[in-house]
N, C-alpha and C. Protein backbone atom coordinates (compact mmCIF):
# COMPACT_ATOMS: atom_id res chain seq x y z
N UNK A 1 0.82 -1.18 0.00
CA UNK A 1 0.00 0.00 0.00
C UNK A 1 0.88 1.26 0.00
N UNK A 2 2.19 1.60 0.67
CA UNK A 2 2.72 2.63 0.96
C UNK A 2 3.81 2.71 -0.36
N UNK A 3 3.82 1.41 -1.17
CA UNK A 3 4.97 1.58 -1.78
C UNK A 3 3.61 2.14 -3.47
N UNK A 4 3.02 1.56 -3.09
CA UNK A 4 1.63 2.03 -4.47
C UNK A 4 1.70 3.13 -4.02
N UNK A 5 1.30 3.93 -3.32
CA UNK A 5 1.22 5.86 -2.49
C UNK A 5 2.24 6.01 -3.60
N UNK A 6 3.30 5.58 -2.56
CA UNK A 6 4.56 6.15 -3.54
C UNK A 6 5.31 6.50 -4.64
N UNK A 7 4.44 5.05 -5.52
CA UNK A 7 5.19 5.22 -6.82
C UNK A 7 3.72 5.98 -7.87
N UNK A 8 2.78 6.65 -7.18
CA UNK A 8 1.14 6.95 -8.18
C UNK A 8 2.09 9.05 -7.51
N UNK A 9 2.72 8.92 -6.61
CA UNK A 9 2.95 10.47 -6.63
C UNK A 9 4.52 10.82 -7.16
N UNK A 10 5.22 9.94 -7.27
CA UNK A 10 6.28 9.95 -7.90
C UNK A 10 6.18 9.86 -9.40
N UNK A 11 5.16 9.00 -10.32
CA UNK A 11 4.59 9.11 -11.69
C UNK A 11 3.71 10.39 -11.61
N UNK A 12 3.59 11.26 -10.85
CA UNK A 12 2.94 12.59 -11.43
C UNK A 12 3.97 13.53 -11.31
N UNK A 13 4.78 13.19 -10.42
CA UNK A 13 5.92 13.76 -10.24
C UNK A 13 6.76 13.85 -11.60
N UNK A 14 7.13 13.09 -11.92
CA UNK A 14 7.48 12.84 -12.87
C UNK A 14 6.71 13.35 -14.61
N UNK A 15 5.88 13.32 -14.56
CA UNK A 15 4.89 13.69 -15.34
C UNK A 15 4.43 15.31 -15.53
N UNK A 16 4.74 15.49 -14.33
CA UNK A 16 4.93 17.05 -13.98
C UNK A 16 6.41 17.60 -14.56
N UNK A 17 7.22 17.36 -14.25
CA UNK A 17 8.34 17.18 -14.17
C UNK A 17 8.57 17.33 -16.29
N UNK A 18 8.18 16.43 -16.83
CA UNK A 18 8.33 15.98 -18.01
C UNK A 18 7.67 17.31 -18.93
N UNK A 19 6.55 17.37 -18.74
CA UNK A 19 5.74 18.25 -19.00
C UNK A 19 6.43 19.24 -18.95
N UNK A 20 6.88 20.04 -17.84
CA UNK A 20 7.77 21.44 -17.64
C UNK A 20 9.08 21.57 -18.68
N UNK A 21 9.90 20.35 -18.53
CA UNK A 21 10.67 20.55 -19.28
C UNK A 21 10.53 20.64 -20.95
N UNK A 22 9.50 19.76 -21.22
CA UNK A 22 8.98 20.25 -22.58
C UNK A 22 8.77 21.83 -22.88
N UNK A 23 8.04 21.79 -21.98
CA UNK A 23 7.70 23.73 -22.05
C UNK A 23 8.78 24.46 -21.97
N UNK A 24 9.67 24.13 -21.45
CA UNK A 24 10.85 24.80 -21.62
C UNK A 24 12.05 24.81 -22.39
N UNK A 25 11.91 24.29 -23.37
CA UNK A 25 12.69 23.69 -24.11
C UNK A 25 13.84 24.62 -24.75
N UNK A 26 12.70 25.99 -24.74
CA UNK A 26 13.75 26.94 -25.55
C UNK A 26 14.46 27.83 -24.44
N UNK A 27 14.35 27.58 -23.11
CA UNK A 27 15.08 28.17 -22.28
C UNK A 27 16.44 27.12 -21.65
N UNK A 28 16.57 26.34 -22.23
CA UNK A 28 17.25 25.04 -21.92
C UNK A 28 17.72 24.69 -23.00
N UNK A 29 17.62 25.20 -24.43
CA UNK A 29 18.99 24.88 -25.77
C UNK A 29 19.86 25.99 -25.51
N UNK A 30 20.03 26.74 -24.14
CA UNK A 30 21.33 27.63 -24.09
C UNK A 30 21.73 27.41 -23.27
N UNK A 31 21.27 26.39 -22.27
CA UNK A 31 22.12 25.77 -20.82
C UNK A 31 22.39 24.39 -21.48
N UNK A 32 22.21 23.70 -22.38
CA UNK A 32 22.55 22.48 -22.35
C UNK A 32 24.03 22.25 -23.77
N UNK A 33 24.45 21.42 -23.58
CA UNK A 33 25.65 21.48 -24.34
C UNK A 33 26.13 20.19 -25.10
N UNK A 34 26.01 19.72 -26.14
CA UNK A 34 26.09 18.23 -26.57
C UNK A 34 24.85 17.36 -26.64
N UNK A 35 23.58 17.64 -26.42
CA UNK A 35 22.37 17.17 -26.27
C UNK A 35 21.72 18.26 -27.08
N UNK A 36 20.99 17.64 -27.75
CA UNK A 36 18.95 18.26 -27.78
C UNK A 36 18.24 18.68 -26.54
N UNK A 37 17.54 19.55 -26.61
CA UNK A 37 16.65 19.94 -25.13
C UNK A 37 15.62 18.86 -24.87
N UNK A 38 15.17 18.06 -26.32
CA UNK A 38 14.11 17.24 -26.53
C UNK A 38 14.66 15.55 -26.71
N UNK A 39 15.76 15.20 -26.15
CA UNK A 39 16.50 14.14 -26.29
C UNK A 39 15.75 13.37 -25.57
N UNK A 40 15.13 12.36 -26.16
CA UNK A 40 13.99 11.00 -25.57
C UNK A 40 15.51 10.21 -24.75
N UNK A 41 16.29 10.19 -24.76
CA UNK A 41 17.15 9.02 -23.97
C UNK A 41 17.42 9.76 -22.69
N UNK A 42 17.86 10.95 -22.73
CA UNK A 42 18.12 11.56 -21.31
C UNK A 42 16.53 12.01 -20.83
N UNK A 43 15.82 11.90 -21.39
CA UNK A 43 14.33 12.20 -20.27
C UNK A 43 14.14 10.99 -19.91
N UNK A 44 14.27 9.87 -20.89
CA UNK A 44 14.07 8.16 -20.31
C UNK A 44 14.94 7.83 -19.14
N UNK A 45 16.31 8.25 -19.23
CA UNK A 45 17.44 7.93 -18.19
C UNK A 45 16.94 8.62 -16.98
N UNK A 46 16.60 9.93 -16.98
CA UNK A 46 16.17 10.25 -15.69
C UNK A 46 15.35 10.01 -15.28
N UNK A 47 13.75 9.53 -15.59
CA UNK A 47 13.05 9.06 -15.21
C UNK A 47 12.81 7.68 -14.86
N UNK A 48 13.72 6.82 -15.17
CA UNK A 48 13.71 5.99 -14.81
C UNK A 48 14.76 5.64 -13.80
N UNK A 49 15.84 6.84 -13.50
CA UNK A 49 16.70 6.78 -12.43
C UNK A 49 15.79 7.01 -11.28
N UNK A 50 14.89 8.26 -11.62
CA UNK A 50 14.24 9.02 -10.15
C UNK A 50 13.08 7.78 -10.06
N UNK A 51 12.42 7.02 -10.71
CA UNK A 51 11.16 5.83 -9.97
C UNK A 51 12.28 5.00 -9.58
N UNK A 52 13.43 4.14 -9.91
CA UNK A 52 14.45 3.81 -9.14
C UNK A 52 14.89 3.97 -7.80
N UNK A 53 15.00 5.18 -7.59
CA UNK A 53 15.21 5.37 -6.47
C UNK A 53 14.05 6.20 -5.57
N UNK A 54 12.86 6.19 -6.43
CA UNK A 54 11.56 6.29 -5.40
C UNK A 54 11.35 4.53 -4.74
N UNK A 55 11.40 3.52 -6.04
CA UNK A 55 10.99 2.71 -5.14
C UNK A 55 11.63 1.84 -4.21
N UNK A 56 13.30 2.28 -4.17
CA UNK A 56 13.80 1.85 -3.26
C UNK A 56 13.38 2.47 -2.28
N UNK A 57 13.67 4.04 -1.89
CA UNK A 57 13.60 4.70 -0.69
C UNK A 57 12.42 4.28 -0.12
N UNK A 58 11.17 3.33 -1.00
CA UNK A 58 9.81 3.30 -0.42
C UNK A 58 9.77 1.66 0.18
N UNK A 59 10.42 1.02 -1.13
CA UNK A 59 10.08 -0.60 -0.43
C UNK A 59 10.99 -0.66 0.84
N UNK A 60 12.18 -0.34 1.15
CA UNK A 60 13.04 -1.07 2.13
C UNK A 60 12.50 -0.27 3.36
N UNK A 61 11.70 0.97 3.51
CA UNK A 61 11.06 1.32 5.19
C UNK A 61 9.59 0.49 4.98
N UNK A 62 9.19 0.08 4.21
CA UNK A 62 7.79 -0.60 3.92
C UNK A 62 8.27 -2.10 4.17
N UNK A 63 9.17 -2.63 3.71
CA UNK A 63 9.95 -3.92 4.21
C UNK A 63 10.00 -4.20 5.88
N UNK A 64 10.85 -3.35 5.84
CA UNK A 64 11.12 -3.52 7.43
C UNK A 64 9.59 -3.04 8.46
N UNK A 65 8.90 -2.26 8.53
CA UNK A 65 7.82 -1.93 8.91
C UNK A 65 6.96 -3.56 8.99
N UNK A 66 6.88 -3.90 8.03
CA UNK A 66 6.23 -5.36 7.68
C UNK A 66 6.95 -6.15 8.34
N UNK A 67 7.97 -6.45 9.10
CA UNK A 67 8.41 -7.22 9.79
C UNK A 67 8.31 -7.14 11.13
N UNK A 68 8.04 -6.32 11.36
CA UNK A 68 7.81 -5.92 13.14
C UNK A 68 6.65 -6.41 13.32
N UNK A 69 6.52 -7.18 14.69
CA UNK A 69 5.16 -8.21 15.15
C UNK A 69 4.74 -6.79 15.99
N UNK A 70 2.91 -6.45 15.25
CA UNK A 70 1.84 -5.77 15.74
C UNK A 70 2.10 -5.52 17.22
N UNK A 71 2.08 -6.90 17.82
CA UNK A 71 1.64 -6.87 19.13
C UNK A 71 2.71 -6.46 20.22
N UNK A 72 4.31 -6.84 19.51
CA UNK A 72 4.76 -5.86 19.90
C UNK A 72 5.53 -4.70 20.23
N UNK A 73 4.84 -3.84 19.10
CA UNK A 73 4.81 -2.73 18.78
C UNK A 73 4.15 -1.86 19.66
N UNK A 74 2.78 -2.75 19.78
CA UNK A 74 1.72 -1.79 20.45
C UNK A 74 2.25 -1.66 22.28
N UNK A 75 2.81 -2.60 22.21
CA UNK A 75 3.66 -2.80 23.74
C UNK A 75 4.36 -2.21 23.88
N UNK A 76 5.12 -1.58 23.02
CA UNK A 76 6.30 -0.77 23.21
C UNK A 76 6.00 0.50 23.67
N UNK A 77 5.02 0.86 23.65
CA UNK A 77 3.84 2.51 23.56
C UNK A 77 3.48 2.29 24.58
């Protein structure tokens, strides 16, 4: 459940993200150097670096969370 949260606001994130830089395209062929502003491999590379490391940062505290026994947890409180 927390790692679905995670990766439905990280794909808008992203989507957001994608979107902007399109729009910007012509403010970004004078910062960029050896690339297209519109280069499909470096928008693929980063987006698939940043859900990478959304769904690590999300499964391994969702991992461990899932391993701790309920009962006591609630004992610990």
């Amino acid at each position: 459940m927390f790692v679905r949260h995670a990766m439905l606001l990280t794909g808008a994130g992203i989507t957001c993200g994608l979107v902007a830089a399109l729009a910007l395209t012509r403010l970004m062929s004078s910062l960029l150097f050896g690339i297209k502003p519109t280069d499909p491999a470096t928008f693929a590379v980063v987006s698939i670096g940043l859900l990478s490391a959304a769904t690590l940062s999300s499964y391994l505290p969702a991992r461990a969370a899932a391993m701790v026994n309920p009962v006591e947890a609630l004992r610990s409180e």
